[in-house]
C-alpha atoms as a PDB file:
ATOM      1  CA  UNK A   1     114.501  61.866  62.737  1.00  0.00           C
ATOM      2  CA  UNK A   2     114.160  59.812  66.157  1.00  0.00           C
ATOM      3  CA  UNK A   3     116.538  58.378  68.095  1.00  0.00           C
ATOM      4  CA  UNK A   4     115.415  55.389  70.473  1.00  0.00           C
ATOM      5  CA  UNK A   5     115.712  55.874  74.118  1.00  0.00           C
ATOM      6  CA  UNK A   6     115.952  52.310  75.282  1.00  0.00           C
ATOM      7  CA  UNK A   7     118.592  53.139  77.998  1.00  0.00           C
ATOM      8  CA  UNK A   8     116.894  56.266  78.856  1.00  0.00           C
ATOM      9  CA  UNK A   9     117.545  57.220  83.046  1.00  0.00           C
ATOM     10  CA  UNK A  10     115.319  55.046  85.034  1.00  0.00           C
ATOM     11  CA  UNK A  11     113.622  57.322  87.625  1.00  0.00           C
ATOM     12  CA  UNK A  12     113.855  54.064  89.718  1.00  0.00           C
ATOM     13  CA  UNK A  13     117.299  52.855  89.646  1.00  0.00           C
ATOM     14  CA  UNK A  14     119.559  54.617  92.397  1.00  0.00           C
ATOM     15  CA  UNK A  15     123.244  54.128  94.271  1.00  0.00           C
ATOM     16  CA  UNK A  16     122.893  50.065  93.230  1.00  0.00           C
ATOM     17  CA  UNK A  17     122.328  50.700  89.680  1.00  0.00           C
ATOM     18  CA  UNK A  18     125.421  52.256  89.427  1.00  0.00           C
ATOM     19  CA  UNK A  19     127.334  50.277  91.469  1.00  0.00           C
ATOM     20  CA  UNK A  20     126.163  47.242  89.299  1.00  0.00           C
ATOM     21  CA  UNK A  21     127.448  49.280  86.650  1.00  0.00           C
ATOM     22  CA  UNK A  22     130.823  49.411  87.247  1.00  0.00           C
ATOM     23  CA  UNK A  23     130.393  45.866  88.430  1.00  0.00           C
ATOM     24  CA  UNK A  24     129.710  44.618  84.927  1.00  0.00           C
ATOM     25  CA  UNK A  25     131.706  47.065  83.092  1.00  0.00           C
ATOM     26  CA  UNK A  26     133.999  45.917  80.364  1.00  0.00           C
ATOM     27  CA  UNK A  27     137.873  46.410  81.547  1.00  0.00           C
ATOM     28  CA  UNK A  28     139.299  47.898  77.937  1.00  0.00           C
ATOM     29  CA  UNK A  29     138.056  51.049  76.505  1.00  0.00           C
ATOM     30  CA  UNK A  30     137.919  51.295  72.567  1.00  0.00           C
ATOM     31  CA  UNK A  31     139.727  54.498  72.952  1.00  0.00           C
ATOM     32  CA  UNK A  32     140.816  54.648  76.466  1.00  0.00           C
ATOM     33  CA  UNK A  33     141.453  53.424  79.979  1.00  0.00           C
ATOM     34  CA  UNK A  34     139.338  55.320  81.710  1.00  0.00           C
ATOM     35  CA  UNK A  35     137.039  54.116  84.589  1.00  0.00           C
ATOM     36  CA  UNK A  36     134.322  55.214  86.512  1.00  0.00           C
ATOM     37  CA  UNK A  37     135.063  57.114  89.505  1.00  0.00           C
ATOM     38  CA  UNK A  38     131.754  58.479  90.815  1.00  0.00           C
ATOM     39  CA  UNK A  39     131.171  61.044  93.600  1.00  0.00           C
ATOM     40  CA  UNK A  40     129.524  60.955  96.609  1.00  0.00           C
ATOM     41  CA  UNK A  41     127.675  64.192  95.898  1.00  0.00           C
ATOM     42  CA  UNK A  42     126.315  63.228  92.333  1.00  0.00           C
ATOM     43  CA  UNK A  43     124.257  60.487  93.841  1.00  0.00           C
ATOM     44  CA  UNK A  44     122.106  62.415  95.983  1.00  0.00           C
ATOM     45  CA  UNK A  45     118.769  62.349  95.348  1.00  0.00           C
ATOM     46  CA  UNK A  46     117.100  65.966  94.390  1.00  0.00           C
ATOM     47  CA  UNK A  47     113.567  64.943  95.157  1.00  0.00           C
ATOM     48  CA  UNK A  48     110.838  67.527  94.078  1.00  0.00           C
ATOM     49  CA  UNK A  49     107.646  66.108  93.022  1.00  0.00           C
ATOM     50  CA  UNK A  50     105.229  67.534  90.481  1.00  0.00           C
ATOM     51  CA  UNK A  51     101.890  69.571  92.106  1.00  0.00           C
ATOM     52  CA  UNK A  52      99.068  68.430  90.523  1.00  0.00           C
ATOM     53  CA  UNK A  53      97.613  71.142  87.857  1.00  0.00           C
ATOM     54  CA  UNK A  54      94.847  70.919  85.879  1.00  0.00           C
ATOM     55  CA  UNK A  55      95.326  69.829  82.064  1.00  0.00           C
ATOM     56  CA  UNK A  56      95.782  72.284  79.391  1.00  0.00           C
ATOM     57  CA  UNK A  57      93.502  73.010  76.789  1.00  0.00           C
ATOM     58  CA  UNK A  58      94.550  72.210  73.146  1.00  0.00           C
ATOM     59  CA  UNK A  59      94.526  74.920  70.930  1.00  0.00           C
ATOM     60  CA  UNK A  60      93.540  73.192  67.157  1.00  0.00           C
ATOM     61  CA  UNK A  61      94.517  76.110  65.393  1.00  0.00           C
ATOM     62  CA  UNK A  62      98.259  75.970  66.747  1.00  0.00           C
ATOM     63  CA  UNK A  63      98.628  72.568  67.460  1.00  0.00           C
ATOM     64  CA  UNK A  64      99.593  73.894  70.873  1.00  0.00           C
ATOM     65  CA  UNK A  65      98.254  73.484  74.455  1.00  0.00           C
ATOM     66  CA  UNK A  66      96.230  76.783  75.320  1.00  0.00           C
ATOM     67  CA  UNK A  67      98.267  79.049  76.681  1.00  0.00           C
ATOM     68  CA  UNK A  68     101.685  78.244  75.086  1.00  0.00           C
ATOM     69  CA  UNK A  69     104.458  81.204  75.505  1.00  0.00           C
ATOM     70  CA  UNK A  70     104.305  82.823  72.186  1.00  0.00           C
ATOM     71  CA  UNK A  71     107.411  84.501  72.870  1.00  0.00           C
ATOM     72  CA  UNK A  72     109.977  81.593  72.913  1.00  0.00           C
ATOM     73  CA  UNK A  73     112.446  81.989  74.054  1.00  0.00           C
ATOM     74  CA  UNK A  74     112.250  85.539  75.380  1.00  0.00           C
ATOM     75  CA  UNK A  75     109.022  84.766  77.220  1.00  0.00           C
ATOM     76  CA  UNK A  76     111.498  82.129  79.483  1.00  0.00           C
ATOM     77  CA  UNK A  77     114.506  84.177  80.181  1.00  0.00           C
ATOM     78  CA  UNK A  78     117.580  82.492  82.132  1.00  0.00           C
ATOM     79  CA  UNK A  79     117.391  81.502  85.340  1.00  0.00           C
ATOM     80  CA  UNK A  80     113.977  80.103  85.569  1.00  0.00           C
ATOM     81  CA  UNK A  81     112.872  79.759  89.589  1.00  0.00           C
ATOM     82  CA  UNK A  82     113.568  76.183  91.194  1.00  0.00           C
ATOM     83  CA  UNK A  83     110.465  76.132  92.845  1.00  0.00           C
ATOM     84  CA  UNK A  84     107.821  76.809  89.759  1.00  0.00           C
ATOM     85  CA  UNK A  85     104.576  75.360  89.942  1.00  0.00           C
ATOM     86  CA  UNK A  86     105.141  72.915  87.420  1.00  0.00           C
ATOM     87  CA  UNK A  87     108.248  71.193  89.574  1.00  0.00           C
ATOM     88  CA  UNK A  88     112.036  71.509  89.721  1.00  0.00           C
ATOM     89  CA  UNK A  89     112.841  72.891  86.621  1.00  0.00           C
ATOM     90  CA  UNK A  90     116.727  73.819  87.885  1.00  0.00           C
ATOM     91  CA  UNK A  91     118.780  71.985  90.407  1.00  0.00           C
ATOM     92  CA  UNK A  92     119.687  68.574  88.349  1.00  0.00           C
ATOM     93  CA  UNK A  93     122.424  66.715  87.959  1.00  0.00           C
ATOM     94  CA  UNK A  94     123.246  68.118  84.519  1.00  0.00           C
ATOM     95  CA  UNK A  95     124.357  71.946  85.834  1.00  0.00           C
ATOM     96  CA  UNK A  96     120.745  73.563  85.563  1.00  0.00           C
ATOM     97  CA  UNK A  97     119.883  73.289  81.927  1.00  0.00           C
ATOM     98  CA  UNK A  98     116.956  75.614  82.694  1.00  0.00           C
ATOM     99  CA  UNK A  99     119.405  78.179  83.095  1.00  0.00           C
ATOM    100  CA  UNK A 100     121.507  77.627  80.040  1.00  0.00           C
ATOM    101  CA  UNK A 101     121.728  80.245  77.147  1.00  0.00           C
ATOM    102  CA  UNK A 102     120.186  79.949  73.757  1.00  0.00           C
ATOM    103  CA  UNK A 103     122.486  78.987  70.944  1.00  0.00           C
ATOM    104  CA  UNK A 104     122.502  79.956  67.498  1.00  0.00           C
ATOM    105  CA  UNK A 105     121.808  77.637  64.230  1.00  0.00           C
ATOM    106  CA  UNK A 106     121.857  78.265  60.508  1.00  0.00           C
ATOM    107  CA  UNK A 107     118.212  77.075  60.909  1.00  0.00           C
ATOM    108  CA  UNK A 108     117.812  80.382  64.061  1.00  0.00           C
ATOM    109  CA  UNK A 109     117.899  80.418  67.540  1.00  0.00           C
ATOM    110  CA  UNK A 110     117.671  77.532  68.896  1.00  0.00           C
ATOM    111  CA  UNK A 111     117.381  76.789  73.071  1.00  0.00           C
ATOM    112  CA  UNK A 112     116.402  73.784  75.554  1.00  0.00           C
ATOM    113  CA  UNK A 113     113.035  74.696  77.580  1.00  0.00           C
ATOM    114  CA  UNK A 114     112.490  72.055  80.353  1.00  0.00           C
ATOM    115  CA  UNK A 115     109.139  69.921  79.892  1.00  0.00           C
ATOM    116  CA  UNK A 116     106.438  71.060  81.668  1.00  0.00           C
ATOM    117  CA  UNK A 117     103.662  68.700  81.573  1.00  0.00           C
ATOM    118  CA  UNK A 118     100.669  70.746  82.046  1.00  0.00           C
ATOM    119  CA  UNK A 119     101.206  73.321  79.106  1.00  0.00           C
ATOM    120  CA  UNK A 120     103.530  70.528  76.970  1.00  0.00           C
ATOM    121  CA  UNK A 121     101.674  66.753  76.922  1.00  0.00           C
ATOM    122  CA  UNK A 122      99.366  67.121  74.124  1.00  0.00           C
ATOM    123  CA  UNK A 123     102.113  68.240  71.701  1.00  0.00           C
ATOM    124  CA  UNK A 124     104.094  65.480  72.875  1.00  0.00           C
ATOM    125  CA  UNK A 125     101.968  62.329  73.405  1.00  0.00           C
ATOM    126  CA  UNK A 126     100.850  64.001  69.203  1.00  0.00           C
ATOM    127  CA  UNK A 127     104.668  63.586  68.281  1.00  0.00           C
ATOM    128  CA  UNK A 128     104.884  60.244  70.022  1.00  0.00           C
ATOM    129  CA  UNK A 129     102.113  58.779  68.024  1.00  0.00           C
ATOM    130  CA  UNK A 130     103.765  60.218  64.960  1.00  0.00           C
ATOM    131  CA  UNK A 131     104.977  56.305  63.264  1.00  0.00           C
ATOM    132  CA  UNK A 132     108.231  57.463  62.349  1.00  0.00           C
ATOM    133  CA  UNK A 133     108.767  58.547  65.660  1.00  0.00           C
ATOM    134  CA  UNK A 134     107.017  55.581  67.225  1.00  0.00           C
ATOM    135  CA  UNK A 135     109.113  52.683  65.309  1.00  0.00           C
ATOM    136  CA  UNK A 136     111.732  54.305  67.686  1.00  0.00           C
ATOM    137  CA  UNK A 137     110.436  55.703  70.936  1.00  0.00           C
ATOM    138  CA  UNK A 138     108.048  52.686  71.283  1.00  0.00           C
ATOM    139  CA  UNK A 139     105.498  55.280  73.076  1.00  0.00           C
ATOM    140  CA  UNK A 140     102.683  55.692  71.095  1.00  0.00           C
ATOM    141  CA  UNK A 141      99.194  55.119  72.567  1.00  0.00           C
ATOM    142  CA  UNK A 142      96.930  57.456  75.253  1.00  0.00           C
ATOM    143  CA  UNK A 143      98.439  60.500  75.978  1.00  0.00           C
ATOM    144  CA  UNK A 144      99.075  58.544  79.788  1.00  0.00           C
ATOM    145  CA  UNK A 145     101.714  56.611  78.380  1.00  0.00           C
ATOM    146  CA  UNK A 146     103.677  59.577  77.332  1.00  0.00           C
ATOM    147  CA  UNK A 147     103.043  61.462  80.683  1.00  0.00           C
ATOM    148  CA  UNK A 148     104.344  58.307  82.868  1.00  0.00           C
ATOM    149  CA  UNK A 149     107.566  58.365  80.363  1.00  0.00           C
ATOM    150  CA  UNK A 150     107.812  62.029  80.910  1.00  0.00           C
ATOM    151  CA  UNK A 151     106.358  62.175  84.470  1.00  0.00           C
ATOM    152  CA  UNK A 152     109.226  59.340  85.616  1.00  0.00           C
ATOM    153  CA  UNK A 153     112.046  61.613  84.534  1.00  0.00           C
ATOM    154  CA  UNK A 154     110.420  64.916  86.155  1.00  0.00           C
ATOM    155  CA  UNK A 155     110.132  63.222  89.564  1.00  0.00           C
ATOM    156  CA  UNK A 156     113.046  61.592  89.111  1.00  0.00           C
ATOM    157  CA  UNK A 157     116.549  62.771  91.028  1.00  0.00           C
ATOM    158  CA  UNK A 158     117.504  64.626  88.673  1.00  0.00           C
ATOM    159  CA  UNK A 159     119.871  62.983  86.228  1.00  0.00           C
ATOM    160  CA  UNK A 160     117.268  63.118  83.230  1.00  0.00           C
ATOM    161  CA  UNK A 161     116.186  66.361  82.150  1.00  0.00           C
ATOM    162  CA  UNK A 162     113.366  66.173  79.693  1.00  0.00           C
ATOM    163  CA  UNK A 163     113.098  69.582  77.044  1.00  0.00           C
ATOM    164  CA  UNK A 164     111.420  71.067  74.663  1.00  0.00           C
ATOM    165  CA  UNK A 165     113.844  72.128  71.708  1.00  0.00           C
ATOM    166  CA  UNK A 166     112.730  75.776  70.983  1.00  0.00           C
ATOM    167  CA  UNK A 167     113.735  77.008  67.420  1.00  0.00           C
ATOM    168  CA  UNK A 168     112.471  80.339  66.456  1.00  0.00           C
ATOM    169  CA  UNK A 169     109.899  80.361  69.238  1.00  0.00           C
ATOM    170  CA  UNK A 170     108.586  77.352  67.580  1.00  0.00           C
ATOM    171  CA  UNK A 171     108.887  74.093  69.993  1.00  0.00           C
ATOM    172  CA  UNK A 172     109.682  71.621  67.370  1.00  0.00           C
ATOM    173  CA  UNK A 173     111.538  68.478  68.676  1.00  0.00           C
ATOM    174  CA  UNK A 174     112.067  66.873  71.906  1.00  0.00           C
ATOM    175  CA  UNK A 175     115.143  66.086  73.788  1.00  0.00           C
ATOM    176  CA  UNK A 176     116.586  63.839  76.714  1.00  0.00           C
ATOM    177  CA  UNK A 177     119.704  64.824  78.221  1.00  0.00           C
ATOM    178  CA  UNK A 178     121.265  62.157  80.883  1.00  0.00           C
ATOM    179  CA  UNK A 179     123.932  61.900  83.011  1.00  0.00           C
ATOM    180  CA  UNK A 180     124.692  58.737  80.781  1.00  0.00           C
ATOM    181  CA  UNK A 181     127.445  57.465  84.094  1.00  0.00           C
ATOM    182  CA  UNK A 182     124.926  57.613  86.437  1.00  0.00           C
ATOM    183  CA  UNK A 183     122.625  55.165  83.419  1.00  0.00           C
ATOM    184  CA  UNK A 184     121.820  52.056  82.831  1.00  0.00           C
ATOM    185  CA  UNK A 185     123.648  52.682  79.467  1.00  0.00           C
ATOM    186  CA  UNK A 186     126.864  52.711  81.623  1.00  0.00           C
ATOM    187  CA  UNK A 187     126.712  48.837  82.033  1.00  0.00           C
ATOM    188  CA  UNK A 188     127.514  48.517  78.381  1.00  0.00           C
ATOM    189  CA  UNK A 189     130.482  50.916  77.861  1.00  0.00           C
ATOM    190  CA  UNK A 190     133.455  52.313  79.787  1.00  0.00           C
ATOM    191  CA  UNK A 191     131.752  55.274  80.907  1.00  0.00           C
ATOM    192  CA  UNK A 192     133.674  57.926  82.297  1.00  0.00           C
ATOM    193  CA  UNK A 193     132.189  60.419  85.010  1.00  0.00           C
ATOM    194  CA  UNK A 194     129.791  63.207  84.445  1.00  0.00           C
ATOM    195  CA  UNK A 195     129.326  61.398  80.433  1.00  0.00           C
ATOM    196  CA  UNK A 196     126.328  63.072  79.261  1.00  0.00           C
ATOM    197  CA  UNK A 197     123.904  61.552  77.090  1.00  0.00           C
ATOM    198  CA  UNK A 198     121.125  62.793  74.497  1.00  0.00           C
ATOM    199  CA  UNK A 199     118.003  61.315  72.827  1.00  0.00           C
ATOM    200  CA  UNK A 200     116.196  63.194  70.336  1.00  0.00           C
ATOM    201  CA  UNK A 201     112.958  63.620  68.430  1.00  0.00           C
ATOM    202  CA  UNK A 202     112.391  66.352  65.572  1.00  0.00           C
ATOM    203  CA  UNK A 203     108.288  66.621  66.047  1.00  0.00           C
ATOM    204  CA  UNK A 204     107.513  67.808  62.215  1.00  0.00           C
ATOM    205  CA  UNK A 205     108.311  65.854  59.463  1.00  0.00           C
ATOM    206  CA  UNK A 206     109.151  69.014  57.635  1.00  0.00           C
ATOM    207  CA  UNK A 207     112.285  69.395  59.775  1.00  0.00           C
ATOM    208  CA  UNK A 208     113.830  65.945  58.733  1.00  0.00           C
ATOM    209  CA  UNK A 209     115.997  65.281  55.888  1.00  0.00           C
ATOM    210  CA  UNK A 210     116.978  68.898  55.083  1.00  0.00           C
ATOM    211  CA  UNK A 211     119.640  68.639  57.908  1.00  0.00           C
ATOM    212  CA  UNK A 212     117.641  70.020  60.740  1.00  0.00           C
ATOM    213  CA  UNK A 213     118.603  66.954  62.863  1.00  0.00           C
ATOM    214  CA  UNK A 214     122.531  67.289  62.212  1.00  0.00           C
ATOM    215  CA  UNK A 215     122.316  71.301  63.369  1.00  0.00           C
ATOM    216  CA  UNK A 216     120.587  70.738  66.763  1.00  0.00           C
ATOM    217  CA  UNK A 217     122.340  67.651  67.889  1.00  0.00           C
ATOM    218  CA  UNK A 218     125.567  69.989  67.258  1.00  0.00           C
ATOM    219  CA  UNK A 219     124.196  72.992  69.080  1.00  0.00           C
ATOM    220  CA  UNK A 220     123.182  70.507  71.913  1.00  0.00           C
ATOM    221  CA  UNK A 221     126.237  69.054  72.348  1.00  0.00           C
ATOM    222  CA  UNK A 222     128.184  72.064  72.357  1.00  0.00           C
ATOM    223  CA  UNK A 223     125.979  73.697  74.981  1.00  0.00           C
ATOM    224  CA  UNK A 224     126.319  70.320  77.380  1.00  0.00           C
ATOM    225  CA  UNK A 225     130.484  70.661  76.691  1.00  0.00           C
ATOM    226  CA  UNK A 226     129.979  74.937  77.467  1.00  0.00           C
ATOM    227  CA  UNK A 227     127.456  74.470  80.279  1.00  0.00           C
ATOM    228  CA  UNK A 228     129.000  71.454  81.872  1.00  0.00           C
ATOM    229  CA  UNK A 229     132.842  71.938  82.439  1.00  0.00           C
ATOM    230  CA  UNK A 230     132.887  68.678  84.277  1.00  0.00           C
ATOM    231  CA  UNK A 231     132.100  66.201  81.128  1.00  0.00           C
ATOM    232  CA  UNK A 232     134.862  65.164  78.718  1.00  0.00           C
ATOM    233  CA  UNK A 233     132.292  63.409  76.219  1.00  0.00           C
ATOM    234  CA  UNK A 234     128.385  63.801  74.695  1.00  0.00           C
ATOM    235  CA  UNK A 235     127.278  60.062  74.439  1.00  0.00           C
ATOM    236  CA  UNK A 236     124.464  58.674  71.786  1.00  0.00           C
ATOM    237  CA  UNK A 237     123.115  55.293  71.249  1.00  0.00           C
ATOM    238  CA  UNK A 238     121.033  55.310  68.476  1.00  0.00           C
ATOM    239  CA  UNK A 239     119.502  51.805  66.900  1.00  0.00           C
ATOM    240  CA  UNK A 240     122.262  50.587  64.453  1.00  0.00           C
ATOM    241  CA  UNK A 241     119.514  50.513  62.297  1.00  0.00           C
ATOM    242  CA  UNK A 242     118.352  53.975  61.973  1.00  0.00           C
ATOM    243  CA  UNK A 243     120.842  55.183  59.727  1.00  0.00           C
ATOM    244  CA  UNK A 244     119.537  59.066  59.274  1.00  0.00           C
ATOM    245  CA  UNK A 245     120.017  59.385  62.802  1.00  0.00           C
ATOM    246  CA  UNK A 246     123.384  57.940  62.711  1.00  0.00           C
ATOM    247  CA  UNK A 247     124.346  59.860  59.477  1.00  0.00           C
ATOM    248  CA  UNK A 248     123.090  62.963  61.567  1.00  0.00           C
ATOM    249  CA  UNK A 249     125.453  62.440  64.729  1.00  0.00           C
ATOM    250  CA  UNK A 250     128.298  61.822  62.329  1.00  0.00           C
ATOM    251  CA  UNK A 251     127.507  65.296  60.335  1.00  0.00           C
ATOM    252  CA  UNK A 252     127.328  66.515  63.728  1.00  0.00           C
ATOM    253  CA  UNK A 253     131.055  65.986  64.810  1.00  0.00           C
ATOM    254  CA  UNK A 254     130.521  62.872  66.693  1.00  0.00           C
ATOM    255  CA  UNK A 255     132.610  59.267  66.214  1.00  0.00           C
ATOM    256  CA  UNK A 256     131.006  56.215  65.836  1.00  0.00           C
ATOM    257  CA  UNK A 257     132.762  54.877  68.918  1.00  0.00           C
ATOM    258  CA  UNK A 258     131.438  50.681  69.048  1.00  0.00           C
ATOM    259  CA  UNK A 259     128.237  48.549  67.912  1.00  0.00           C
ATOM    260  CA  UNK A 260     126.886  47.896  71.528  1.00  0.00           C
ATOM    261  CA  UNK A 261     123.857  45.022  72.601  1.00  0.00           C
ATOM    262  CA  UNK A 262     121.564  46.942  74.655  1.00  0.00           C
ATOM    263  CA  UNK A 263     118.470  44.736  75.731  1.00  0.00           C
ATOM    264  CA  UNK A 264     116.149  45.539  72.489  1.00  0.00           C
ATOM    265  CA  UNK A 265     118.244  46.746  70.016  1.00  0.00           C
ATOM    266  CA  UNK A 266     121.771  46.555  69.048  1.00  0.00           C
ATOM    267  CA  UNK A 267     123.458  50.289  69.237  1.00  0.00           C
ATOM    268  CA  UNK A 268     125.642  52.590  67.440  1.00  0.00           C
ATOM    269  CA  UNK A 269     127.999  54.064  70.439  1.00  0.00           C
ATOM    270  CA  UNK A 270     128.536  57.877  69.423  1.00  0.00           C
ATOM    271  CA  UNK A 271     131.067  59.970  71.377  1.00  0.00           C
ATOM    272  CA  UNK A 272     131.557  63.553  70.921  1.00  0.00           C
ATOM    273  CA  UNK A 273     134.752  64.160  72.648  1.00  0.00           C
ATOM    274  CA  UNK A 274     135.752  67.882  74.265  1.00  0.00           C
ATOM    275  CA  UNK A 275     139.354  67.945  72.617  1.00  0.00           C
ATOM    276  CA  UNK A 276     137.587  67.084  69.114  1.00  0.00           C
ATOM    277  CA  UNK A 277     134.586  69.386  69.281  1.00  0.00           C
ATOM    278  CA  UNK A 278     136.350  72.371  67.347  1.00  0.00           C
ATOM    279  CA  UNK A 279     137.928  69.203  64.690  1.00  0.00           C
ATOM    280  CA  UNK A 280     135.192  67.253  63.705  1.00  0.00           C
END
C-alpha cells in the first residue's frame, strides 16, 4: 500500500505560504466552522542542517545499509539527542516524534524512527523504485532523487518529519508526518491549527493486503492524538483512486471527509477526529 504525497511540506514555502492559505481557503467546513488561527511561535524556523557523512554500505544479505541497529527499537531508546550527527532528529513542529513511545499492534511492536539518511537511503530510494509504490510517490529513479525528497524535509523547519516505521525491529514502511496547517494541503480544506497529516509507504509487498496497512495507520494516528495534545484531527489525502489505501484509512477509524482537487490528482480528504478515535 502507498499513499501519494503530492501536498507533502515544502521545505521551501514559509510565513507566505500559509498566509496564502488562509487567503484562499474555502469559508464552509463540511463538518465545521472552524478557521485557521495560527501562532506566532509555530512559524519559527528550527534550522539545523545535515553534516555531511559518508554513504553507507549496503549489506545484500539484509537488504540493509551496513551497520543498521539490529536491535530496533531498543537499540534507539526515547529521547534521542537533538544534536546527533545525522541532524535534528527532535525539536520539530510535531512535539518531538523522536521521543515518542513505541505502540503496540496485533502485527508487534510497532514505533516511528526518524530518517537518517546515511544508514537509511538505500532501503528507501529500493522501496521508491518498487512500481506499486512508484505509480504513487512518483520518486523512482537514482537513489539522488529520493535523498533530495528526503533531504528537503530533514533541512527543512521542522514541520515534516520523515520516519522509518519499525515493526519487530524490522524497518518495513515509510512514513511522513506534517503539520498539514502549516501545508500546502491547507489551501484546499478548512484546516484547523496544529492538523496533522500522514503519508505512508509499506516497503514489502508481503505486508500489503493482509491488513498490515489498516494496523499502522491506526497506531500512527493514535500516537500523533497521545503525543500531540494540541491537534483535534489526523488528516490523509490519498489519490481517490487508490482504493486499498482508502479502504485502509477507513478500517483504520478515519471518515472520508470530501473529494478534494489537489494539482495532480483528485483526493480522498480523511479525518480522524480526537472525540471519534475510541468510536470508529
Amino acid at each position: 500500500m502507498s499513499i501519494h504525497p503530492d501536498h507533502r511540506s515544502d521545505a521551501d514555502a514559509g510565513t507566505a505560504a500559509a498566509a496564502a492559505a488562509a487567503a484562499d481557503r474555502p469559508q464552509a467546513d463540511p463538518t465545521g466552522d472552524d478557521t485557521l488561527d495560527l501562532r506566532v511561535d509555530d512559524l519559527v524556523a528550527l534550522l539545523a542542517g545535515e553534516r555531511p557523512t559518508p554513504p553507507a554500505a549496503h549489506d545484500p544479505a539484509s537488504g540493509l545499509p551496513s551497520g543498521f541497529p539490529t536491535g530496533f527499537p531498543s537499540d534507539l531508546p526515547s529521547g534521542l539527542p537533538t544534536d546527533s550527527a545525522d541532524g535534528r532528529l527532535d525539536g520539530d513542529l510535531l512535539d518531538s516524534v523522536a521521543s515518542w513511545a513505541p505502540a503496540d499492534t496485533r502485527f508487534g511492536a510497532f514505533r516511528l524512527v526518524p530518517v537518517r539518511l546515511a544508514r537509511d537511503l538505500l532501503l528507501l530510494a529500493r522501496w521508491m523504485n518498487d512500481p506499486a509504490v512508484a505509480a504513487f510517490w512518483e520518486l523512482a529513479g537514482p537513489d539522488a532523487v529520493t535523498a533530495d525528497h528526503v533531504r528537503a524535509q530533514l533541512e527543512g523547519d521542522g514541520r515534516s518529519v520523515p520516519c522509518l516505521g519499525v515493526l519487530d525491529s524490522t524497518p518495513m514502511s515509510y512514513f511522513e508526518l506534517y503539520r498539514a496547517d502549516l501545508d500546502p494541503l491547507s489551501r484546499a480544506y478548512p484546516a484547523r491549527p496544529h492538523d496533522t497529516g500522514v503519508h505512508l509507504l509499506l516497503g514489502g509487498v508481503a505486508d500489503r493486503g493482509r491488513g498490515v496497512g489498516t494496523a499502522l495507520l491506526r497506531a500512527v494516528a493514535d500516537l500523533v492524538l497521545d503525543h500531540r495534545p494540541r491537534c483535534t484531527r489526523v488528516v490523509a489525502e490519498p489519490d481517490i483512486r487508490n482504493t486499498p489505501s482508502v479502504s485502509a484509512f477507513l478500517s483504520a477509524g478515519f471518515r472520508y471527509a470530501a473529494e478534494i482537487d489537489l494539482p495532480d490528482k483528485r483526493a480522498a480528504l480523511m479525518i480522524r477526529d480526537r472525540a471519534l478515535r475510541h468510536v470508529l
